[in-house]
Structures are given as C-alpha cells and as structure tokens.
Protein backbone atom coordinates (compact mmCIF):
# COMPACT_ATOMS: atom_id res chain seq x y z
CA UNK A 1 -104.50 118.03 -93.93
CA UNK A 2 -100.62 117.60 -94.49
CA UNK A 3 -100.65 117.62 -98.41
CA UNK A 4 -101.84 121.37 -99.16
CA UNK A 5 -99.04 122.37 -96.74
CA UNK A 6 -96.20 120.37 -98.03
CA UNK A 7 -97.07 121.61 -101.36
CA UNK A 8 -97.46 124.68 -100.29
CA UNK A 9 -93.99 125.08 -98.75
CA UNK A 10 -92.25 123.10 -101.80
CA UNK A 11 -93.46 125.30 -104.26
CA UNK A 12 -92.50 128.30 -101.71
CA UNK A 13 -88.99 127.05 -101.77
CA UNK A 14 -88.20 125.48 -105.34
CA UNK A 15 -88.19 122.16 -104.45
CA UNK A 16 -89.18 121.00 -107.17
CA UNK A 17 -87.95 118.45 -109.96
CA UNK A 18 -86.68 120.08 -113.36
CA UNK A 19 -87.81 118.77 -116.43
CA UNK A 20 -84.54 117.29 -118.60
CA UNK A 21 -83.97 114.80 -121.02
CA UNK A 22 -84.13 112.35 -118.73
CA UNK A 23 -87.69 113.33 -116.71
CA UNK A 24 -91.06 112.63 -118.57
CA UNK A 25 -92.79 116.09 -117.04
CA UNK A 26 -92.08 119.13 -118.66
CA UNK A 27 -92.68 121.21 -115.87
CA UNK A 28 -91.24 121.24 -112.35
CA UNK A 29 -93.27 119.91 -109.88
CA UNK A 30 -93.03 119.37 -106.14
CA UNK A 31 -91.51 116.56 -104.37
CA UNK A 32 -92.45 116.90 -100.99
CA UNK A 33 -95.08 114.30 -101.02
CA UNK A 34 -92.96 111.54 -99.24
CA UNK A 35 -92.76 114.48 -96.57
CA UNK A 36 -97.13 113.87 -96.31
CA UNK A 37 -97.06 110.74 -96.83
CA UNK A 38 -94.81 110.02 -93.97
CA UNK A 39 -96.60 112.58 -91.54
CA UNK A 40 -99.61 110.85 -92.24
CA UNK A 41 -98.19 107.30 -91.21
CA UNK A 42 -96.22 108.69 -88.32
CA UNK A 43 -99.28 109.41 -86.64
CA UNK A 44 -100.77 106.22 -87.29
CA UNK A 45 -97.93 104.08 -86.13
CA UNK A 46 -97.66 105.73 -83.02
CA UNK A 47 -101.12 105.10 -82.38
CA UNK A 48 -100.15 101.41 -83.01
CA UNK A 49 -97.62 101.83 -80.56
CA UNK A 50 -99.61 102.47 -77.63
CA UNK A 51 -102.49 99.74 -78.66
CA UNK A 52 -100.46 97.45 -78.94
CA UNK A 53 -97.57 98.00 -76.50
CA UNK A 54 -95.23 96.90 -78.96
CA UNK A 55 -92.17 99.27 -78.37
CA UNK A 56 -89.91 97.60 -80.85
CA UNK A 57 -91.41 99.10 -83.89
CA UNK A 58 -89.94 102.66 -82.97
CA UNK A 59 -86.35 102.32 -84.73
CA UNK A 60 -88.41 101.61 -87.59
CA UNK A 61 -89.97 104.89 -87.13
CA UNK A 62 -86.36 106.29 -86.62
CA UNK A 63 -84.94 104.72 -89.47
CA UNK A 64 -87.66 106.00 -91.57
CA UNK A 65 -87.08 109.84 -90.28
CA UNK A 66 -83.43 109.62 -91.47
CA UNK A 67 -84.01 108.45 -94.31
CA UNK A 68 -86.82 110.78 -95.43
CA UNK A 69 -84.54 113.69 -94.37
CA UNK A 70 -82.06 112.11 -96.64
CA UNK A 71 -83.95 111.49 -99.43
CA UNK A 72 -85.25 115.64 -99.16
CA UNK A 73 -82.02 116.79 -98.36
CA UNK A 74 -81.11 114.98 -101.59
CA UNK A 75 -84.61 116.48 -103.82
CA UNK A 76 -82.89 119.51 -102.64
CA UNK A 77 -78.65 119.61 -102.57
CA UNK A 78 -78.26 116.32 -104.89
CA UNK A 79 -76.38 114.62 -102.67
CA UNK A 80 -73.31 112.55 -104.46
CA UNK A 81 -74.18 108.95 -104.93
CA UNK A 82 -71.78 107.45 -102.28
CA UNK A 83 -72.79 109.18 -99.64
CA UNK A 84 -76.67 108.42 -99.49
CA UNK A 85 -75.28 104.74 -100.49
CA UNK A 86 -73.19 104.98 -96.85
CA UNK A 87 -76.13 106.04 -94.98
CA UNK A 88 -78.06 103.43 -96.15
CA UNK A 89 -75.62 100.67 -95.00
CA UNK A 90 -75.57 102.19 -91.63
CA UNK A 91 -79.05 102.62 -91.57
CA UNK A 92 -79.84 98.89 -92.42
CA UNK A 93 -77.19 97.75 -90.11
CA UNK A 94 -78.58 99.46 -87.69
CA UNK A 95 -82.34 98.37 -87.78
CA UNK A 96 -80.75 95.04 -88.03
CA UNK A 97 -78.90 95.43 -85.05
CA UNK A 98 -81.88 97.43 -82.58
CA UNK A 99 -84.59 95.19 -83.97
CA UNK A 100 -82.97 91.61 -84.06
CA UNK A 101 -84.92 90.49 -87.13
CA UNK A 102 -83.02 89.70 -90.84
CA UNK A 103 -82.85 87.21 -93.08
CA UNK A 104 -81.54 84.21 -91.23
CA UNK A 105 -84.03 81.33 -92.41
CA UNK A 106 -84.14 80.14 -95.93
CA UNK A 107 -87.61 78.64 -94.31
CA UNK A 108 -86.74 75.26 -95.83
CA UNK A 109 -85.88 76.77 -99.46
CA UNK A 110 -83.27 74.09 -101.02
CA UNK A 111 -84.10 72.27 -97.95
CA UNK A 112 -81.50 74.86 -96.03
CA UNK A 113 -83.49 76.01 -92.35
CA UNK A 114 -81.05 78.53 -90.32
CA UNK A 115 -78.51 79.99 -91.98
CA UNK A 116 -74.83 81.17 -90.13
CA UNK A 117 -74.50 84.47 -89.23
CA UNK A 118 -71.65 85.04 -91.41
CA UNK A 119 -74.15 84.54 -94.24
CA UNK A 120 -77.41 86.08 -92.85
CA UNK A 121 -75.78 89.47 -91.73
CA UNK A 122 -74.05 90.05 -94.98
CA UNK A 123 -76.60 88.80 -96.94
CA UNK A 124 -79.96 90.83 -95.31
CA UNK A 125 -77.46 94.22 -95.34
CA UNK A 126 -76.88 93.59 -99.71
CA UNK A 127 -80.99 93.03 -99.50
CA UNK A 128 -81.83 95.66 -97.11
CA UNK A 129 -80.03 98.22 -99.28
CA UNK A 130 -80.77 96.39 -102.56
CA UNK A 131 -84.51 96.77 -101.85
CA UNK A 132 -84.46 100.93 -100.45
CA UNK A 133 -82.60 101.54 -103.95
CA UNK A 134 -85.01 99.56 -106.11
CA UNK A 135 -88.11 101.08 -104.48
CA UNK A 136 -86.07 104.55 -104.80
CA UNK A 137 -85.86 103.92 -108.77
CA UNK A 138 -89.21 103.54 -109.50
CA UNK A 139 -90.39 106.98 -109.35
CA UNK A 140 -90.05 107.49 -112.78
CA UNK A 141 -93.91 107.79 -113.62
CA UNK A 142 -97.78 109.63 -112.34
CA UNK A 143 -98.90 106.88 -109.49
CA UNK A 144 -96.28 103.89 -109.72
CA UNK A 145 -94.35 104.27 -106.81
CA UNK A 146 -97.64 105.16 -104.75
CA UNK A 147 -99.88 102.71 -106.56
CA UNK A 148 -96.92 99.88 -105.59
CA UNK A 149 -96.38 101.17 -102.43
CA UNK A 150 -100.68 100.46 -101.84
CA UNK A 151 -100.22 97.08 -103.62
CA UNK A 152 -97.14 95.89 -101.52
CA UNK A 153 -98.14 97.00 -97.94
CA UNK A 154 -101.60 95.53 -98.45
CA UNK A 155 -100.22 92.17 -99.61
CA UNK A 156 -97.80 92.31 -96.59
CA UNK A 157 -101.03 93.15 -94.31
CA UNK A 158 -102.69 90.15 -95.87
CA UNK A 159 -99.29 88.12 -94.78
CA UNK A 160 -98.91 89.25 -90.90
CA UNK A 161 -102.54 88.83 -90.29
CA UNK A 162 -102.52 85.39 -91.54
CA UNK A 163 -100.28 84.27 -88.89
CA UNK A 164 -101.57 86.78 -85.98
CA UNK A 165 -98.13 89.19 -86.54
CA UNK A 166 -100.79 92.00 -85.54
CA UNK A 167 -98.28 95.18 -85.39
CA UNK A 168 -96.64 93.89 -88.36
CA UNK A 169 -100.07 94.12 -90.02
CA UNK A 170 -101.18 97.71 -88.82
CA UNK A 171 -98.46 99.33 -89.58
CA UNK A 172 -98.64 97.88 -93.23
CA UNK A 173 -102.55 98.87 -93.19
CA UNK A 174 -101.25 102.54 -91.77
CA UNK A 175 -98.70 102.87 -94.53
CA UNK A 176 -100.90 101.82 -97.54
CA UNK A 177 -103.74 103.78 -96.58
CA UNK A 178 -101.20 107.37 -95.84
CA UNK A 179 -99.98 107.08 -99.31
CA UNK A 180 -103.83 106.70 -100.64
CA UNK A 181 -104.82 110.29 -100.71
CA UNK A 182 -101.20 110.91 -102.16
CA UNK A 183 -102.06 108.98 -105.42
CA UNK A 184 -104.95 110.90 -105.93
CA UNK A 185 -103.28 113.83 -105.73
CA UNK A 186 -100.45 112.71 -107.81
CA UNK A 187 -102.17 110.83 -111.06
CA UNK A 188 -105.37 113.45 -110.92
CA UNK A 189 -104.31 116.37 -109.35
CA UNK A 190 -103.56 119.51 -111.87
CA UNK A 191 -102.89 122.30 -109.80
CA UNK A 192 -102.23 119.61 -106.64
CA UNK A 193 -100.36 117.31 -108.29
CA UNK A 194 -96.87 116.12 -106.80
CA UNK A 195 -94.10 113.67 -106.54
CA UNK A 196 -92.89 111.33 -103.97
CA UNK A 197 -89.59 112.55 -104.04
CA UNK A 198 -86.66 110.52 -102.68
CA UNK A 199 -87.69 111.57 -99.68
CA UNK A 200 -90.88 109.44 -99.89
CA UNK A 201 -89.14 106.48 -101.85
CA UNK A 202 -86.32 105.80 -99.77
CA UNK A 203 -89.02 105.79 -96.72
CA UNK A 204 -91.03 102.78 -98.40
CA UNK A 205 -88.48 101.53 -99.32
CA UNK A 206 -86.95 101.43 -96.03
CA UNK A 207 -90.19 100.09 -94.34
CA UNK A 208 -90.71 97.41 -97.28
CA UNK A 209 -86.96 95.91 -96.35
CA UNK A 210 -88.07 95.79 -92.46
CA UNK A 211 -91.17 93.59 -93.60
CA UNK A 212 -88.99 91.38 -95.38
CA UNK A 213 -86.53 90.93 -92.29
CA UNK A 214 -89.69 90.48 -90.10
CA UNK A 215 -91.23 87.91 -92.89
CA UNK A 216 -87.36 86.07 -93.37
CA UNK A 217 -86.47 86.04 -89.78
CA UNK A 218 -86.88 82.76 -87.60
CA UNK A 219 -87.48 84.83 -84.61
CA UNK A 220 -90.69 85.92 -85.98
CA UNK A 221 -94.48 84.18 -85.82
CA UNK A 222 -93.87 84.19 -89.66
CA UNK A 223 -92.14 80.80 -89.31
CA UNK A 224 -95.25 79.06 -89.62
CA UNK A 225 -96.04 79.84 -93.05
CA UNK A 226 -93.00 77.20 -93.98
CA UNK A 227 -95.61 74.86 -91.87
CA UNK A 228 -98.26 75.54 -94.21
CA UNK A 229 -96.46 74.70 -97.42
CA UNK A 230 -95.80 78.28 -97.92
CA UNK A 231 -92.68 79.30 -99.71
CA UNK A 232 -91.70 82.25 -97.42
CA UNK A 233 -88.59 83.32 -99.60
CA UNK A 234 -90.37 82.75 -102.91
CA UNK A 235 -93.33 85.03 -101.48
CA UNK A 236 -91.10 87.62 -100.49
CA UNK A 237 -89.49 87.84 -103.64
CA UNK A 238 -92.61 87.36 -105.70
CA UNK A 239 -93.96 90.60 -103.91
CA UNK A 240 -90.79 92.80 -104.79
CA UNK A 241 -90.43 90.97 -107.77
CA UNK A 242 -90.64 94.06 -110.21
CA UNK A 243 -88.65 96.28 -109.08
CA UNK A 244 -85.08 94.44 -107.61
CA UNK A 245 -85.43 92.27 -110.92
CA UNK A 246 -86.01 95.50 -113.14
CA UNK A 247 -82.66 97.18 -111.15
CA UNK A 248 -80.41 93.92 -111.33
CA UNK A 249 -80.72 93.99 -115.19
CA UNK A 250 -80.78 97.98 -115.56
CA UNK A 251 -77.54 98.26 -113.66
CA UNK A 252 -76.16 95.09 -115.56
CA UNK A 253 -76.60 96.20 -118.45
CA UNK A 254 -74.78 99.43 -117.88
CA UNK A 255 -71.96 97.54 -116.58
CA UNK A 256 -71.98 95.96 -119.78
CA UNK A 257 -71.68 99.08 -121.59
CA UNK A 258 -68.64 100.49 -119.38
CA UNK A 259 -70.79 102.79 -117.26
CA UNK A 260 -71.07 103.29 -113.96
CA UNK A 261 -74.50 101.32 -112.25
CA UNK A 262 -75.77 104.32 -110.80
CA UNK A 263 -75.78 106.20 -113.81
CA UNK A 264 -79.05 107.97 -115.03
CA UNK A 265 -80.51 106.48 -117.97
CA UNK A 266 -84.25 105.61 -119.72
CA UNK A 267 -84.18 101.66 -119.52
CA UNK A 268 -86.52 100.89 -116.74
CA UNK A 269 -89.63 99.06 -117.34
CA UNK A 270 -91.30 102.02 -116.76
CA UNK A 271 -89.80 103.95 -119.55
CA UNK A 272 -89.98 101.27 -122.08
CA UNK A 273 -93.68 101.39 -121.65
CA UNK A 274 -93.68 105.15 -122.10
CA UNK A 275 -91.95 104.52 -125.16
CA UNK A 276 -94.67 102.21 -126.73
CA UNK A 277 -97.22 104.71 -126.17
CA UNK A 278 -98.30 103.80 -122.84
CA UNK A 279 -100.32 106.26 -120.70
CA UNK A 280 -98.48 106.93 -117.43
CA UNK A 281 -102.01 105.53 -115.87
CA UNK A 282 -101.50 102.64 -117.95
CA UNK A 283 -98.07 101.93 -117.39
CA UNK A 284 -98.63 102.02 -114.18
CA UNK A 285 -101.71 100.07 -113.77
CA UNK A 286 -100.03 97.22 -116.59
CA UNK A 287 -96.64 96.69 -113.94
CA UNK A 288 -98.81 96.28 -110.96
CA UNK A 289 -101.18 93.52 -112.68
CA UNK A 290 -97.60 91.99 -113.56
C-alpha cells in the first residue's frame, strides 16, 4: 500500500539518485523505499507493543525515525559527512542510555565475563556507529541491502526465539518481512523499481546495532546462549561479518593511499563482483551465501 505512494511522491519531487561514475544505474531512480519500508514496520512494531506490553522497544522506534529523516534529508540536501557522523553518535548514545542494553559481556570470549564501563560504553558507541555506516555502504547494488537486511533479521529472529527474547524476535520477524515486498520491487520492478536510499540503510542499520546490544548485553535473556556453548560475540560478528569486515579494509586502504575514509570510491565487494561480470542478482545472491 505504502510503495506506489512513496514512489509516487519521489519521482514527483526529484528524489532520485543520479547516475555518475561512481553509480552502476544509468538512470535516476527513486530512493524513497527506506521511507516504505519503515512505514511498513512501524505499524508492525507497534502492534508488538501492545501484545506484548513491552514499552521499552519505543526509543528504538524513535531512534529509527531520526535516522530515516536523516538519511532522506541526506538522498535529498547531501548532507556533509560530519554532520550525519554527529548524529549518529548521539543517536547511539542515546539508545544506549534510554534502553540500558550494550555491549558489556564478552560472554566468556578470552575467558573475559563483564567488562568495565569505561570499556563497554566506548566500545558499543565505535560498534553502534561502526555497524549503521557499514549497513549504510552496502547499497551499492539491485537487492543487496534488502536481500541482507531479510537474511540478518531472520537469523536474529532465529536467535531471540531460541532463548524466549519474544519482542526481540517479532520485531526482527516485522522488519524482515516489511522490506520483503521492497526487494521485489527493487531487483524486478521496471517501471516500480527503487532504492533504499540512506534513508532506509541507516534505519537497518540502526535496528541491526540495537540487536547486537540486546544479543551482547548481560542484562538480557541472551546470556544463556554462553550456557549452551554458544559463542555469543563470535555469532554476532559472524552475522555482520560482510559488511563491517568489507568497510574496515575499504576505508584502510584509502588511508593507505592518503585519502580521506569516507571518500567515494568502487572497492567494495560489491563492485569487484560487478567488475568480473557478475549480475547484480548474482552478486547479490553470491555475498549472502558467503
């Protein structure tokens, strides 16, 4: 129901993405579909609100308004780098501080349990905001960042329901199935088709850093996968494996060269398939079976 009318009002407006030497499409196209995506999943989670009576999961649903209205406002004005980079520090810092939940168990990794909070604060802000930027850099090709963001939230569902984290779990379930119709849309659609958009990125991965904080936290029911034999930090990385990996070593390596991190280039995984005659179907589809 949302879709038509996002696209609708993006194509209305121009906000669209411009083909360059950078982009792989060589004709705008929309990026309002974060802007669905997000409607759809609003709905659901505050549906999941009221059956479960679990009030704590609304500044997740805040944080994940401001930063879809950042990430837009960005599709749109092109907002300098520092600036969103701020907002997400605040933001994280933020969720960190309404929620109570980030990363301060190691869950037995290198035989360390709790860790101080002069380490744990620090440390879950760099991976909060590490996370929301690798998610964000993603978008580079027709149903990766949508196809992930199924993969992801499904294997988090998988996680919370195995150790009765119910809310946790529905609101992964609600998230993975509100970007479903957006894939179809996006990899099939020809007169349809649109992008996530920052908008939509910086939403997932906002949401995807709060299930690691609720996964990594000892004040959480996830504790007891540590009891199980279950390497909690190992499976947390494992699952976001792809992208912060394929960001450490993109921004390294223009660090190396004397340019700034946040500099626009081609060297993603995703490009370097394009460039050996990958499909964007295929690309996508061979990253996610990685």
């Amino acid at each position: 129901w949302m879709f038509p009318k996002a696209l609708k009002y993006a194509k209305k407006h121009g906000i669209v993405d411009n083909p360059n030497a950078r982009k792989l499409q060589r004709v705008p196209v929309p990026v309002m579909g974060g802007v669905a995506v997000y409607t759809g999943l609003l709905v659901a989670t505050i549906a999941i609100v009221f059956i479960t009576h679990n009030y704590r999961i609304i500044p997740i649903i805040f944080a994940m308004t401001v930063m879809l209205a950042i990430g837009v406002w960005d599709d749109i004005k092109n907002l300098p780098a520092t600036l969103r980079f701020i907002v997400e520090i605040a933001l994280v810092w933020g969720l960190m501080a309404s929620t109570g939940k980030y990363i301060d168990s190691f869950h037995g990794l290198w035989g360390i349990q709790g860790v101080d909070v002069f380490v744990s604060l620090p440390l879950s802000l760099l991976a909060g905001v590490g996370i929301i930027n690798a998610v964000n850099l993603i978008d580079g090709v027709d149903g990766y960042s949508s196809s992930y963001g199924i993969l992801t939230n499904m294997v988090f569902a998988l996680i919370f329901f195995s150790v009765g984290y119910r809310t946790m779990g529905l609101l992964s379930v609600a998230c993975a199935c509100a970007i479903v119709p957006f894939f179809f849309h996006n990899v099939f659609g020809k007169s349809s088709k649109m992008f996530f958009g920052d908008g939509g990125t910086l939403m997932l991965g906002t949401l995807m850093s709060f299930f690691v904080f609720s996964l990594l936290s000892s004040k959480t029911i996830c504790m007891t996968l540590a009891h199980r034999g279950i390497g909690t930090v190992a499976l947390a990385l494992a699952v976001l494996a792809i992208p912060v990996f394929d960001t450490l070593r993109v921004m390294s390596a223009r660090i190396v060269r004397g340019k700034s991190p946040f500099s626009p280039d081609k060297t993603h995984l995703h490009h370097l398939f394009i460039e050996m005659k990958f499909s964007h179907i295929g690309t996508s589809f061979s990253i996610l079976m990685m």
